[in-house]
N, C-alpha and C. Protein backbone atom coordinates (compact mmCIF):
# COMPACT_ATOMS: atom_id res chain seq x y z
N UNK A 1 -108.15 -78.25 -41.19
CA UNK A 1 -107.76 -77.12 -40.39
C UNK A 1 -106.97 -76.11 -41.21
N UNK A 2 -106.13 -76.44 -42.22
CA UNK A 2 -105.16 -75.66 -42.77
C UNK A 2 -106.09 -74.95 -43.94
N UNK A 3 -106.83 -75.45 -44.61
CA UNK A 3 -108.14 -74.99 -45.23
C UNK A 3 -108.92 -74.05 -44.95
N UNK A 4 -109.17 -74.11 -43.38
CA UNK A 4 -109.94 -73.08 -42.84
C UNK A 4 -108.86 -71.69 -42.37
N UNK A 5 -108.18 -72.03 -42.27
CA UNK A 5 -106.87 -70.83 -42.18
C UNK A 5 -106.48 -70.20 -43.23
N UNK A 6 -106.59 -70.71 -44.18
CA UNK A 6 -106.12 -70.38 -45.68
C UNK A 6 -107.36 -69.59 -46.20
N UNK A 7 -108.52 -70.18 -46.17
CA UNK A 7 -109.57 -69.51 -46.01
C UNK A 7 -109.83 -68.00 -45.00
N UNK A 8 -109.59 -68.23 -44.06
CA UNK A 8 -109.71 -66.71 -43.22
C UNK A 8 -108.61 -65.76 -43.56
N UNK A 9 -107.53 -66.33 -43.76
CA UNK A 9 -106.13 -65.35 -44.55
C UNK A 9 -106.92 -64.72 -45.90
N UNK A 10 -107.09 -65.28 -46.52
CA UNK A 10 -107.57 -65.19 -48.03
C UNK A 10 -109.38 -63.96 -47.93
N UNK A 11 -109.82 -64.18 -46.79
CA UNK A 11 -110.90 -63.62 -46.37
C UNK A 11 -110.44 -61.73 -46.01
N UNK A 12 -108.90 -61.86 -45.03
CA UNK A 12 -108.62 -61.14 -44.54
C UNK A 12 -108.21 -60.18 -45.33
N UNK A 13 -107.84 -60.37 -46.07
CA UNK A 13 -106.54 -60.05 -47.20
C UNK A 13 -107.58 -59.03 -48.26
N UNK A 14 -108.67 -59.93 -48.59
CA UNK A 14 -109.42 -59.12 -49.59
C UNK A 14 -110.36 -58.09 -48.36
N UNK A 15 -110.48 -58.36 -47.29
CA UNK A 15 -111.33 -56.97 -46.87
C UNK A 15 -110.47 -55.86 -46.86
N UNK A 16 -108.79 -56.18 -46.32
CA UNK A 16 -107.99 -55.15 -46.36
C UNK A 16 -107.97 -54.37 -48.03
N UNK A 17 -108.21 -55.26 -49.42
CA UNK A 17 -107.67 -54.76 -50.19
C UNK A 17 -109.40 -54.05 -50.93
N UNK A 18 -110.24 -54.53 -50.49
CA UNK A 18 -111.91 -53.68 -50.80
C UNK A 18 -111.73 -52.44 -49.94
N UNK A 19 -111.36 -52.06 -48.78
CA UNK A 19 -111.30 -51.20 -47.89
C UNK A 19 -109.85 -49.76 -48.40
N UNK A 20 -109.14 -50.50 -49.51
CA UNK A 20 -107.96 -49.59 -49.62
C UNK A 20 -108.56 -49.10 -51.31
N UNK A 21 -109.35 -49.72 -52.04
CA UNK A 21 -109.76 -49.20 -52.86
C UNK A 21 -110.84 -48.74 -52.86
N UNK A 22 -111.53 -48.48 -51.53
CA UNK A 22 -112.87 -47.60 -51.55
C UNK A 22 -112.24 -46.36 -50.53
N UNK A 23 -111.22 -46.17 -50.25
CA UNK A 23 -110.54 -44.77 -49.81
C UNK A 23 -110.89 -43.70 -50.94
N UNK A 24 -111.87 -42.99 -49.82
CA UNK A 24 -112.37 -41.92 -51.28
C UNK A 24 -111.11 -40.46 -51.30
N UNK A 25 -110.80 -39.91 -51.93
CA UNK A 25 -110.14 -38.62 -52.37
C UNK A 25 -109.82 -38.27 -51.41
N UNK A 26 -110.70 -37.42 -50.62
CA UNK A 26 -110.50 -36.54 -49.01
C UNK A 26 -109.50 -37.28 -48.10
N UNK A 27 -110.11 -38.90 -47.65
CA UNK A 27 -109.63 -39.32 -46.65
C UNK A 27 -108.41 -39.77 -46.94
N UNK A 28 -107.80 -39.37 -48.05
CA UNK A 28 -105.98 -39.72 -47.97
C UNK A 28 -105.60 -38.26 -47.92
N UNK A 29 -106.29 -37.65 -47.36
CA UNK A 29 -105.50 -36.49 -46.85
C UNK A 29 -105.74 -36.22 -45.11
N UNK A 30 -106.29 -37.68 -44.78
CA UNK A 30 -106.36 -37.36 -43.11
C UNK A 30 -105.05 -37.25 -42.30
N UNK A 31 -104.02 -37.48 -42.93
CA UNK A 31 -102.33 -36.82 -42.31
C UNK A 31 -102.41 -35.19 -42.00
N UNK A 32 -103.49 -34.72 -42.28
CA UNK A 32 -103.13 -33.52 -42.30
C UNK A 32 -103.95 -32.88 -40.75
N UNK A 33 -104.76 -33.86 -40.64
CA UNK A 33 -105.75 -33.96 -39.32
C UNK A 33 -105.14 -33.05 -38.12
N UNK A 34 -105.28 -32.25 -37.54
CA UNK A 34 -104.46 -32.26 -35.86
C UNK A 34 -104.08 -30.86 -36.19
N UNK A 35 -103.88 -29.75 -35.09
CA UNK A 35 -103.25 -28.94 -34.62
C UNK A 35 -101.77 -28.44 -34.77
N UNK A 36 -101.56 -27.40 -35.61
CA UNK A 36 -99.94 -27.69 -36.04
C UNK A 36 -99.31 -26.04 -35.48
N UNK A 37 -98.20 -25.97 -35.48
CA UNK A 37 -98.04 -24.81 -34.95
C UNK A 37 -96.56 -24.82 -35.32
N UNK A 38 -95.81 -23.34 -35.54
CA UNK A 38 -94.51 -22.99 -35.92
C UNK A 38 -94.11 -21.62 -34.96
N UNK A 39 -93.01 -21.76 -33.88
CA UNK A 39 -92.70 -20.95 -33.06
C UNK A 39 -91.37 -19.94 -33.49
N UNK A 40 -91.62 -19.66 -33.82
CA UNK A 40 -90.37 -18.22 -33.80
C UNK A 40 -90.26 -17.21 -32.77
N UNK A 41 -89.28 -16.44 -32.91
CA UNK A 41 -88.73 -15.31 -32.12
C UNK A 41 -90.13 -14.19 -32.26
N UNK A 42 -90.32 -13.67 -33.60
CA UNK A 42 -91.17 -12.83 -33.40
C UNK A 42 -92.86 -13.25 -34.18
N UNK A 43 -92.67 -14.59 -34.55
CA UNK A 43 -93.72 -14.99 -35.06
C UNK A 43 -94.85 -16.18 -34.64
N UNK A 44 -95.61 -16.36 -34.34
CA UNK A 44 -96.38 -17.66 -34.11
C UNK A 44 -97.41 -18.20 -34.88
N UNK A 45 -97.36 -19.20 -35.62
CA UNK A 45 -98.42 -19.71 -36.34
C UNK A 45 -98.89 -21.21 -36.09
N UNK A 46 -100.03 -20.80 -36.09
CA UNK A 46 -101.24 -21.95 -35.90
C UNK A 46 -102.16 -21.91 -36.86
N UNK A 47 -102.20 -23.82 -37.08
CA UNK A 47 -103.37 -24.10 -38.24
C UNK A 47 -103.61 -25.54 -37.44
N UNK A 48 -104.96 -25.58 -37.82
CA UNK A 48 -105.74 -26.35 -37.32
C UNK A 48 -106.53 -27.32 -38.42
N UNK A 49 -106.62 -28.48 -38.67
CA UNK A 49 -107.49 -28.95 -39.29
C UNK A 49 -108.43 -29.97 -38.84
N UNK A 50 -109.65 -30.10 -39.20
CA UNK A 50 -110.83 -31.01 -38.42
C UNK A 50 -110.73 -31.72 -39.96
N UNK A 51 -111.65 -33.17 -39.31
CA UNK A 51 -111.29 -34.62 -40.48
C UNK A 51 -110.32 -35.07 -40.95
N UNK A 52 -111.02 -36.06 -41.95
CA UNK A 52 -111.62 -35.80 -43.07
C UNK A 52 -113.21 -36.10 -42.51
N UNK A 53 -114.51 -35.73 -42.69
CA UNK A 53 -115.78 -36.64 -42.28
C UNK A 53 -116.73 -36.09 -43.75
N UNK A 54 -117.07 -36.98 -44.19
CA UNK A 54 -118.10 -36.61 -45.05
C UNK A 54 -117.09 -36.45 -46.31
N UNK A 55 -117.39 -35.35 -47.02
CA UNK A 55 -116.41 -34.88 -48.04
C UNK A 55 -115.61 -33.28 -47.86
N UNK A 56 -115.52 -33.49 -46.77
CA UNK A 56 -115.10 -32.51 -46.40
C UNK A 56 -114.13 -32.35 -45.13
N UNK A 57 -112.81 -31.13 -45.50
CA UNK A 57 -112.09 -31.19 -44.03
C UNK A 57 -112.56 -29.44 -43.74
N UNK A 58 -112.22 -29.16 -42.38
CA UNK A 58 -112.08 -27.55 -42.11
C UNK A 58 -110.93 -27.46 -41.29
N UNK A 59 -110.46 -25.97 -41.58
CA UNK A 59 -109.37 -25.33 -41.12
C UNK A 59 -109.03 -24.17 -40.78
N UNK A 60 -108.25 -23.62 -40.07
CA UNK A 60 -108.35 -22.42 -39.46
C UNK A 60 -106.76 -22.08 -39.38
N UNK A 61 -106.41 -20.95 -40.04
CA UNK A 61 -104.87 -20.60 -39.33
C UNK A 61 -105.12 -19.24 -38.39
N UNK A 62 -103.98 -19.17 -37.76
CA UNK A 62 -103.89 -17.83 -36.84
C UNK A 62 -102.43 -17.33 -37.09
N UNK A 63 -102.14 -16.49 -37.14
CA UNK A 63 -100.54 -16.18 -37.59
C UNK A 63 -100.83 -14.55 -36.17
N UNK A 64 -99.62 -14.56 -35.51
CA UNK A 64 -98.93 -13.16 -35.00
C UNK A 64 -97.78 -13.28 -35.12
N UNK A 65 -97.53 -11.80 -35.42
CA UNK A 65 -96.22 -11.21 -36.11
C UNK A 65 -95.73 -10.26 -35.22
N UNK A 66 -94.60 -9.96 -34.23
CA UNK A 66 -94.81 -8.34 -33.84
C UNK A 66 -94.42 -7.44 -34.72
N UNK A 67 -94.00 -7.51 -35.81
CA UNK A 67 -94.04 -6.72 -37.34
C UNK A 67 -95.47 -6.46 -37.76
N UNK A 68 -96.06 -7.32 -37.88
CA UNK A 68 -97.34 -7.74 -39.23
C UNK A 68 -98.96 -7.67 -37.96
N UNK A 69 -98.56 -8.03 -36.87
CA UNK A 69 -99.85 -7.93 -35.84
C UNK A 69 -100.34 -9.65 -35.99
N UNK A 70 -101.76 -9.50 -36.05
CA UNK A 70 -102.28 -10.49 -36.51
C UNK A 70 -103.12 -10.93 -37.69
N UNK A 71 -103.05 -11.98 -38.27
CA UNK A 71 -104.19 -12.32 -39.35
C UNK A 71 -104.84 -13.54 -38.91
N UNK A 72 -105.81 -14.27 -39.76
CA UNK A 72 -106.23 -15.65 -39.71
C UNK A 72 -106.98 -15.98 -40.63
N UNK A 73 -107.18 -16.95 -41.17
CA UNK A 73 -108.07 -17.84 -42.42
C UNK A 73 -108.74 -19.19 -42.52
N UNK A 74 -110.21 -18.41 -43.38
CA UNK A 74 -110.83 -20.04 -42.86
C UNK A 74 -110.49 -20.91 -43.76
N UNK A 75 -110.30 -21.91 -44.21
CA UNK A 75 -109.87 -23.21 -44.97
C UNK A 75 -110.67 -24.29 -44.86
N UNK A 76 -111.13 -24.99 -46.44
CA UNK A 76 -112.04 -25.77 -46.48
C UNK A 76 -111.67 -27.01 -47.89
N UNK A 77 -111.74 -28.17 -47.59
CA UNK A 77 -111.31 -29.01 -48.52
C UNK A 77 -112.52 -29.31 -48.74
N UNK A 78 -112.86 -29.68 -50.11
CA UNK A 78 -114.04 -30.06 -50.31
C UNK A 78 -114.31 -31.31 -51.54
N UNK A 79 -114.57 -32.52 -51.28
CA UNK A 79 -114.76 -33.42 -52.23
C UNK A 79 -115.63 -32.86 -52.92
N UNK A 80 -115.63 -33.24 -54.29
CA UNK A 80 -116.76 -32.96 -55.42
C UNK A 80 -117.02 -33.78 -56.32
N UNK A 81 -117.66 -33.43 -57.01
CA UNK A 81 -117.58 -34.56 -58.40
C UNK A 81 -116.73 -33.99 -59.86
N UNK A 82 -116.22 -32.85 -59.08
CA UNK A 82 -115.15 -32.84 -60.44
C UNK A 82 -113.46 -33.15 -59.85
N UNK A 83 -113.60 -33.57 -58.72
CA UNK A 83 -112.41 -33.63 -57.20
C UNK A 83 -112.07 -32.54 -55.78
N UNK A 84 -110.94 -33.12 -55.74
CA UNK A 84 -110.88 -32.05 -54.63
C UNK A 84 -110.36 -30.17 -54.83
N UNK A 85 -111.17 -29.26 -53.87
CA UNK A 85 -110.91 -28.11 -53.73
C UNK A 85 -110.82 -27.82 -52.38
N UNK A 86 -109.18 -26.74 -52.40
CA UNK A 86 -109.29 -26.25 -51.29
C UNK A 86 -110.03 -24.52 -51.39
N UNK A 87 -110.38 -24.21 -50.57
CA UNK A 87 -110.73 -22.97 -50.54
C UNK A 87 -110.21 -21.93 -49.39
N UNK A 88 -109.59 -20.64 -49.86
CA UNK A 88 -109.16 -20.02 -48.38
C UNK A 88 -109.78 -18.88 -48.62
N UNK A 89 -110.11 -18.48 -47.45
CA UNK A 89 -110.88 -17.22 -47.27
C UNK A 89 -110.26 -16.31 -45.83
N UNK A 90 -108.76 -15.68 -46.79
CA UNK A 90 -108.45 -14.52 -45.83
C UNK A 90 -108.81 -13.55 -44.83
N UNK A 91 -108.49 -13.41 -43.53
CA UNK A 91 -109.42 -12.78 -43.20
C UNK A 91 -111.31 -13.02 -43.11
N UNK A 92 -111.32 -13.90 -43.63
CA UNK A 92 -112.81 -13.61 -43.83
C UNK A 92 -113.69 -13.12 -44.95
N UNK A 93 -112.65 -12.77 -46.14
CA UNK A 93 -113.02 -12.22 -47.44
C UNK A 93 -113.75 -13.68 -47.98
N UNK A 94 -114.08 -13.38 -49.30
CA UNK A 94 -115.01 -14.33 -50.39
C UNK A 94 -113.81 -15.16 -50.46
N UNK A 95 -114.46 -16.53 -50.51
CA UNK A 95 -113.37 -17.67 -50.14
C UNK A 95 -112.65 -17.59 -51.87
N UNK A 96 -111.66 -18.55 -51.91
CA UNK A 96 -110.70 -18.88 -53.19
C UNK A 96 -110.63 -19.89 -53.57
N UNK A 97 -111.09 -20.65 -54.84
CA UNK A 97 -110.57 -22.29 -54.71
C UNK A 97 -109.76 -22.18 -55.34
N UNK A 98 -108.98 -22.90 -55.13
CA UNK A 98 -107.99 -23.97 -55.90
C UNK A 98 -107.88 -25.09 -56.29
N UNK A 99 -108.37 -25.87 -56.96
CA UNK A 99 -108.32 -27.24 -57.87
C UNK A 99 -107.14 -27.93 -57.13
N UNK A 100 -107.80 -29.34 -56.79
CA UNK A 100 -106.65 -30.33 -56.94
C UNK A 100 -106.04 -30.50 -58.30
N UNK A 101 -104.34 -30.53 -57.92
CA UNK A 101 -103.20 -30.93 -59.06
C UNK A 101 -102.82 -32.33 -59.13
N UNK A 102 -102.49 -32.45 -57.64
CA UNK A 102 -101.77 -33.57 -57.94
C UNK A 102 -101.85 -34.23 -56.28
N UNK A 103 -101.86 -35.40 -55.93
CA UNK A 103 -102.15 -35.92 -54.92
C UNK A 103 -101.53 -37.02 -54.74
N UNK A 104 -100.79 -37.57 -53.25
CA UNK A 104 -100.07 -38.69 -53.21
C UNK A 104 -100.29 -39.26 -51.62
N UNK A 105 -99.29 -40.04 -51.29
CA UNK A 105 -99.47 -40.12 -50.10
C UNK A 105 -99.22 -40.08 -48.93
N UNK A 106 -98.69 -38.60 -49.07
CA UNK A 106 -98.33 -37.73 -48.33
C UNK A 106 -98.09 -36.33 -48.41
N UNK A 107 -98.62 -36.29 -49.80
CA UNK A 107 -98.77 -34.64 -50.10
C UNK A 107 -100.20 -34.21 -51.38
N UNK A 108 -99.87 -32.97 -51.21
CA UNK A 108 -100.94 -32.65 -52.49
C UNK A 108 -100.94 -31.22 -52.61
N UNK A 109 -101.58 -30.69 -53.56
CA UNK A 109 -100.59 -29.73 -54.59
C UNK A 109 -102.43 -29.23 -54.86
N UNK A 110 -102.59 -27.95 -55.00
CA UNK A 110 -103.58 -27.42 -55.40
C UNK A 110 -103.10 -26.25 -55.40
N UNK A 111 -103.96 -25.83 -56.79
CA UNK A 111 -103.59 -24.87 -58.16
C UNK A 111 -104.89 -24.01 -58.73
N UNK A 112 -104.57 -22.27 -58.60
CA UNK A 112 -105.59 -21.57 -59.35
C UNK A 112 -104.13 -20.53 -60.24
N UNK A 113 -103.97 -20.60 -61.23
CA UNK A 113 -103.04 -19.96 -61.76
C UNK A 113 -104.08 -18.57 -62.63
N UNK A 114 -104.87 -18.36 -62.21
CA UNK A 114 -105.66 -17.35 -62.18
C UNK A 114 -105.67 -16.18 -61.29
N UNK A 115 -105.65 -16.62 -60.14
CA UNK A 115 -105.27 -16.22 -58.78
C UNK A 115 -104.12 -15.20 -58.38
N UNK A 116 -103.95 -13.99 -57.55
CA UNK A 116 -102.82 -13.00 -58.10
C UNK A 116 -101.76 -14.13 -57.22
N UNK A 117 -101.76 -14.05 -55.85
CA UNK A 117 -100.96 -14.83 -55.20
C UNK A 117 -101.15 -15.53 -54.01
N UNK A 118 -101.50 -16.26 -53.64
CA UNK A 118 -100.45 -17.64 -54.13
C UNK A 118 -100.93 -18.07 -55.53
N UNK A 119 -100.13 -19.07 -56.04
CA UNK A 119 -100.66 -19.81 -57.91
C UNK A 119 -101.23 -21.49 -56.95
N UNK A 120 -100.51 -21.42 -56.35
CA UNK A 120 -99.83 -22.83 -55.65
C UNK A 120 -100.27 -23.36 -54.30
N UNK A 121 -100.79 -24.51 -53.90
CA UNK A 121 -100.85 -24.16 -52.54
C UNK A 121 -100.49 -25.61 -51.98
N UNK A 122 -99.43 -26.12 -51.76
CA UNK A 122 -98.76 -27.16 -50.74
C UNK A 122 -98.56 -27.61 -49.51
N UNK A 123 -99.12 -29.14 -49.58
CA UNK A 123 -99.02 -29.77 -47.89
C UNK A 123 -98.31 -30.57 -48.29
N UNK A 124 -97.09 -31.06 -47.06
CA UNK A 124 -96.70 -32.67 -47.32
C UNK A 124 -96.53 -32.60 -46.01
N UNK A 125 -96.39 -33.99 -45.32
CA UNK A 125 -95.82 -34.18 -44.37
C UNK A 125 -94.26 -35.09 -44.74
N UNK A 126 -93.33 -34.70 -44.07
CA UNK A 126 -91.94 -34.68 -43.58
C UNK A 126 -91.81 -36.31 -43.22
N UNK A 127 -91.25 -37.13 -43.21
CA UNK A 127 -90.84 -38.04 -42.48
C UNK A 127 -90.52 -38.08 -40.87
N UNK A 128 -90.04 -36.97 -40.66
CA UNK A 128 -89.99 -36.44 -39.31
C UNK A 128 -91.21 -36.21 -38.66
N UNK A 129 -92.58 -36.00 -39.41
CA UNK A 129 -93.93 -35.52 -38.81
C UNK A 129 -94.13 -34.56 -38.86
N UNK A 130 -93.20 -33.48 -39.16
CA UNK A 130 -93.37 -31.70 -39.63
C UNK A 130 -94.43 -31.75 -40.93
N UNK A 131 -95.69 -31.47 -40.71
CA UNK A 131 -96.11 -30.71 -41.63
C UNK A 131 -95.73 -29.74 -42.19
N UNK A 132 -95.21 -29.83 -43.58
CA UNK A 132 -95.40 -28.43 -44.47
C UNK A 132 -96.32 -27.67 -44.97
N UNK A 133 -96.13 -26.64 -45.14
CA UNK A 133 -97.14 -25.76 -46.46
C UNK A 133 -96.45 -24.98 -47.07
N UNK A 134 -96.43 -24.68 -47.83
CA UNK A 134 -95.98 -23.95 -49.47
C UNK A 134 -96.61 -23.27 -50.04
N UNK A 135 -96.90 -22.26 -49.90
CA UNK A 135 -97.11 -21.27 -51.22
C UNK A 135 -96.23 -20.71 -51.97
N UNK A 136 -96.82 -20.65 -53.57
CA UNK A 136 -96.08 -20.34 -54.42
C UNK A 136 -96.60 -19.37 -55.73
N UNK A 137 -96.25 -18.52 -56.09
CA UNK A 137 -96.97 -17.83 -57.44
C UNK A 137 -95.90 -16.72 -58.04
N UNK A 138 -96.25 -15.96 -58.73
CA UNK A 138 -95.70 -14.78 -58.74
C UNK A 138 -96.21 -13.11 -58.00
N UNK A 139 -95.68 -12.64 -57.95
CA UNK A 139 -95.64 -10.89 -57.51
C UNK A 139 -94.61 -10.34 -58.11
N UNK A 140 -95.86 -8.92 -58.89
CA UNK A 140 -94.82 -8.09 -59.65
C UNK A 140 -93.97 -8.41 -60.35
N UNK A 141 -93.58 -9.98 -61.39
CA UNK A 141 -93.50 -10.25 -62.26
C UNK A 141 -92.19 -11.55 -61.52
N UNK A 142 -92.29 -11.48 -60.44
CA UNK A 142 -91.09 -12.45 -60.08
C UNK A 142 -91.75 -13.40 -59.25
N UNK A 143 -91.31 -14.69 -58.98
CA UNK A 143 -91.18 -15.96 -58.42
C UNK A 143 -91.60 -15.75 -56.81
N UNK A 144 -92.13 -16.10 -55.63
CA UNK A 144 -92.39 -16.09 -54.87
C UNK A 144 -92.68 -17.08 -54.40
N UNK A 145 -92.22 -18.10 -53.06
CA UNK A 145 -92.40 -18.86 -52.41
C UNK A 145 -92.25 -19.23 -50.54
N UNK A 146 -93.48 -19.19 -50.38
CA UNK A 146 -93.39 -19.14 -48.34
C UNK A 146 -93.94 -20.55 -48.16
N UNK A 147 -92.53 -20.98 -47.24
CA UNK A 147 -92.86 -22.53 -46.84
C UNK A 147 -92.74 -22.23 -45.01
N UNK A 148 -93.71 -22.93 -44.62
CA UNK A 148 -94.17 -23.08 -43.21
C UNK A 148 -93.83 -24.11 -42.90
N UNK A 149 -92.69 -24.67 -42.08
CA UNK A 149 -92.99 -26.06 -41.33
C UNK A 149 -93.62 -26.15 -39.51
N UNK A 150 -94.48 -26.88 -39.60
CA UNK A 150 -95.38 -26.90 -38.54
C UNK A 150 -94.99 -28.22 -37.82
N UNK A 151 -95.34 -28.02 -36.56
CA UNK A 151 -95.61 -29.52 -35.47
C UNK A 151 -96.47 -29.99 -35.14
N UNK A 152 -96.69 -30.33 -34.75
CA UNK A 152 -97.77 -30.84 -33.32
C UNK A 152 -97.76 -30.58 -32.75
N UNK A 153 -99.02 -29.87 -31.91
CA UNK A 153 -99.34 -29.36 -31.13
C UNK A 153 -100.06 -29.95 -30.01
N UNK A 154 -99.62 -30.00 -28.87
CA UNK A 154 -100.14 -31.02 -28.04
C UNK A 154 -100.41 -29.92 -26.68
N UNK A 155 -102.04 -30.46 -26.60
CA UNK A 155 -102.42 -29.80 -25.07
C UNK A 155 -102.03 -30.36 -23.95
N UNK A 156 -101.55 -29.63 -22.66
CA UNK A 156 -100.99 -29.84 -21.90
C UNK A 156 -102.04 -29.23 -20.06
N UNK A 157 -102.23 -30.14 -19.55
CA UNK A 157 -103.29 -29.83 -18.56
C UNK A 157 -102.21 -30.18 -17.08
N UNK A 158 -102.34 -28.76 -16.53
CA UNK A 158 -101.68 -28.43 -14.79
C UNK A 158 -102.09 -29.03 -14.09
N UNK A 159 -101.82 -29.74 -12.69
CA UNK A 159 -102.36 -29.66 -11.61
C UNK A 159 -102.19 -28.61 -10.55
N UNK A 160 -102.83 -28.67 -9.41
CA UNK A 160 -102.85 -27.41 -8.45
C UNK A 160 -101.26 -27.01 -8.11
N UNK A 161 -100.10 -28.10 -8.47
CA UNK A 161 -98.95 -27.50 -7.86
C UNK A 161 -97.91 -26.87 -9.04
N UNK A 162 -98.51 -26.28 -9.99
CA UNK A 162 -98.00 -25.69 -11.14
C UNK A 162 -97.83 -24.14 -11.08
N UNK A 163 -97.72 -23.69 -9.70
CA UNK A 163 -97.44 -22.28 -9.68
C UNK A 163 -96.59 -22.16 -9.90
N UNK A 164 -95.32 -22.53 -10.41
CA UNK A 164 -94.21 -22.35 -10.78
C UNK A 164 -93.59 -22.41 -12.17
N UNK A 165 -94.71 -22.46 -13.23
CA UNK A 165 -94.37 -22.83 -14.89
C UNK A 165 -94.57 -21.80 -15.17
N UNK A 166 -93.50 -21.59 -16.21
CA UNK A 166 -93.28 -20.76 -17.16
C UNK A 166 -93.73 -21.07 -18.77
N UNK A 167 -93.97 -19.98 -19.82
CA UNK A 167 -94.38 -20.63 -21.12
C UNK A 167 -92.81 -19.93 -21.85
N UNK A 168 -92.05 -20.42 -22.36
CA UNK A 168 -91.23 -20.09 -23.50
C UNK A 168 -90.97 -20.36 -24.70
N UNK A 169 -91.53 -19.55 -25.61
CA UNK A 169 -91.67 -19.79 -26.82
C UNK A 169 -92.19 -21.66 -27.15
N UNK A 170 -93.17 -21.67 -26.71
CA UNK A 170 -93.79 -22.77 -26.69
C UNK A 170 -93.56 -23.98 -26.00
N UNK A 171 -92.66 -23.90 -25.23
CA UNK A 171 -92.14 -25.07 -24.10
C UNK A 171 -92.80 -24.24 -22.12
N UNK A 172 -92.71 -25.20 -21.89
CA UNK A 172 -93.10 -25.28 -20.36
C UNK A 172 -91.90 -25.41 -19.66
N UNK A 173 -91.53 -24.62 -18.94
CA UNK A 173 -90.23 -24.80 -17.79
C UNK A 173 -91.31 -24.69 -16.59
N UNK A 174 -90.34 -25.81 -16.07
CA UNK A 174 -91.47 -25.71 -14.81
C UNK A 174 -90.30 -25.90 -13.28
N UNK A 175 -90.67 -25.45 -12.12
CA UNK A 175 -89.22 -25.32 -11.26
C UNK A 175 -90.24 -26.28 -9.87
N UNK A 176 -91.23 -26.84 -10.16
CA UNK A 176 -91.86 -27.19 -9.33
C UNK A 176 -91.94 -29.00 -9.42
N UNK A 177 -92.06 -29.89 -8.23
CA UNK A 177 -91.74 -31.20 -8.15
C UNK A 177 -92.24 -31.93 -9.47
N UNK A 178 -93.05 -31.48 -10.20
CA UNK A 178 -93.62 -32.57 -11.50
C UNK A 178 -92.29 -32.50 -12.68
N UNK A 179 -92.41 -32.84 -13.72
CA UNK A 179 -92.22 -33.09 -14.74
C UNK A 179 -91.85 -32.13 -15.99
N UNK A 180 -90.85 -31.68 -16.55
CA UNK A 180 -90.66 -30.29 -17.92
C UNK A 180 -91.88 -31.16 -18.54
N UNK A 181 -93.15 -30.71 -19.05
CA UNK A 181 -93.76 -30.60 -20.25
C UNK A 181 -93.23 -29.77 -21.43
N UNK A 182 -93.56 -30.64 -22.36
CA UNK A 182 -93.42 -29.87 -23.92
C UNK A 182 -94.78 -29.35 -24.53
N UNK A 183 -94.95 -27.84 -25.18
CA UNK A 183 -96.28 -27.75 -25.56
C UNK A 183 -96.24 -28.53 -27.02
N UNK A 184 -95.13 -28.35 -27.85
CA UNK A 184 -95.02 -29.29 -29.16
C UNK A 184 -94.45 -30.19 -29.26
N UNK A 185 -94.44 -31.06 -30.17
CA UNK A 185 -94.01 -32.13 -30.28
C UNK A 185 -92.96 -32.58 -31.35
């Protein structure tokens, strides 16, 4: 009996450790998966990412400013056979790659130092669950760096007695018999 236990441990053990060394490139960046969003006074930003599936993730930000209006960008990770690239395409312009730098497990670092600005382009996630992003390069001969921390973004569905909710800066006040919902997390 203790044989056959020792045996299925020993069975178990190596599927866990075949399964952690066939984690291809992309899919240690599935932390980045999910709906993220950063609420300010006069700003709101949303990024979105789908996967990892295949060799590939997609992404989408939306940024409003009441300064700046609005922008948005498509975003694309892409396994290859020379590694990973992200690509952003402002607006909708001819996309940009950037080369994977450096990759861990919980962040990663992609780099076109060709590029006017960003040089740099950074995710980690926080211990807290805040996604970051980072850009970094120069302009006009000096140092430049915009870091975003994002949440989770969680959908939130009414029933018929929700005539009474309010949206504030991304929270739900609600004055009616249910429950305060949070839109983030």
């Amino acid at each position: 009996m203790k044989s056959r236990f020792f045996s299925f441990v020993v069975l178990c053990l190596s599927a866990i450790y075949v399964h952690a060394q066939t984690t291809t490139p992309i899919e240690k960046l599935s932390w980045m998966a999910g709906t993220w969003t950063q609420t300010k006074a006069d700003e709101i930003v949303q990024e979105s990412w789908l996967g990892p599936r295949g060799k590939l993730m997609v992404g989408t930000n939306l940024t409003h400013s009441t300064r700046r209006g609005s922008s948005y960008e498509f975003l694309r990770i892409v396994e290859t056979t020379d590694g990973l690239s992200y690509y952003g395409s402002p607006s909708g312009k001819t996309p940009v790659e950037f080369k994977l730098k450096e990759i861990g497990e919980k962040n990663v670092i992609f780099e076109n130092l060709k590029h006017d600005f960003p040089h740099r382009i950074i995710y980690w996630l926080d211990p807290d669950g805040a996604l970051k992003a980072r850009v970094e390069g120069t302009v006009n001969g000096k140092e430049r760096t915009i870091v975003t921390p994002l949440v989770t973004a969680v959908g939130v569905v009414l029933g018929d007695d929700a005539s009474n909710v309010n949206a504030v800066n991304g929270l739900l006040e609600s004055a009616a018999k249910s429950s305060v919902a949070a839109f983030v997390t």
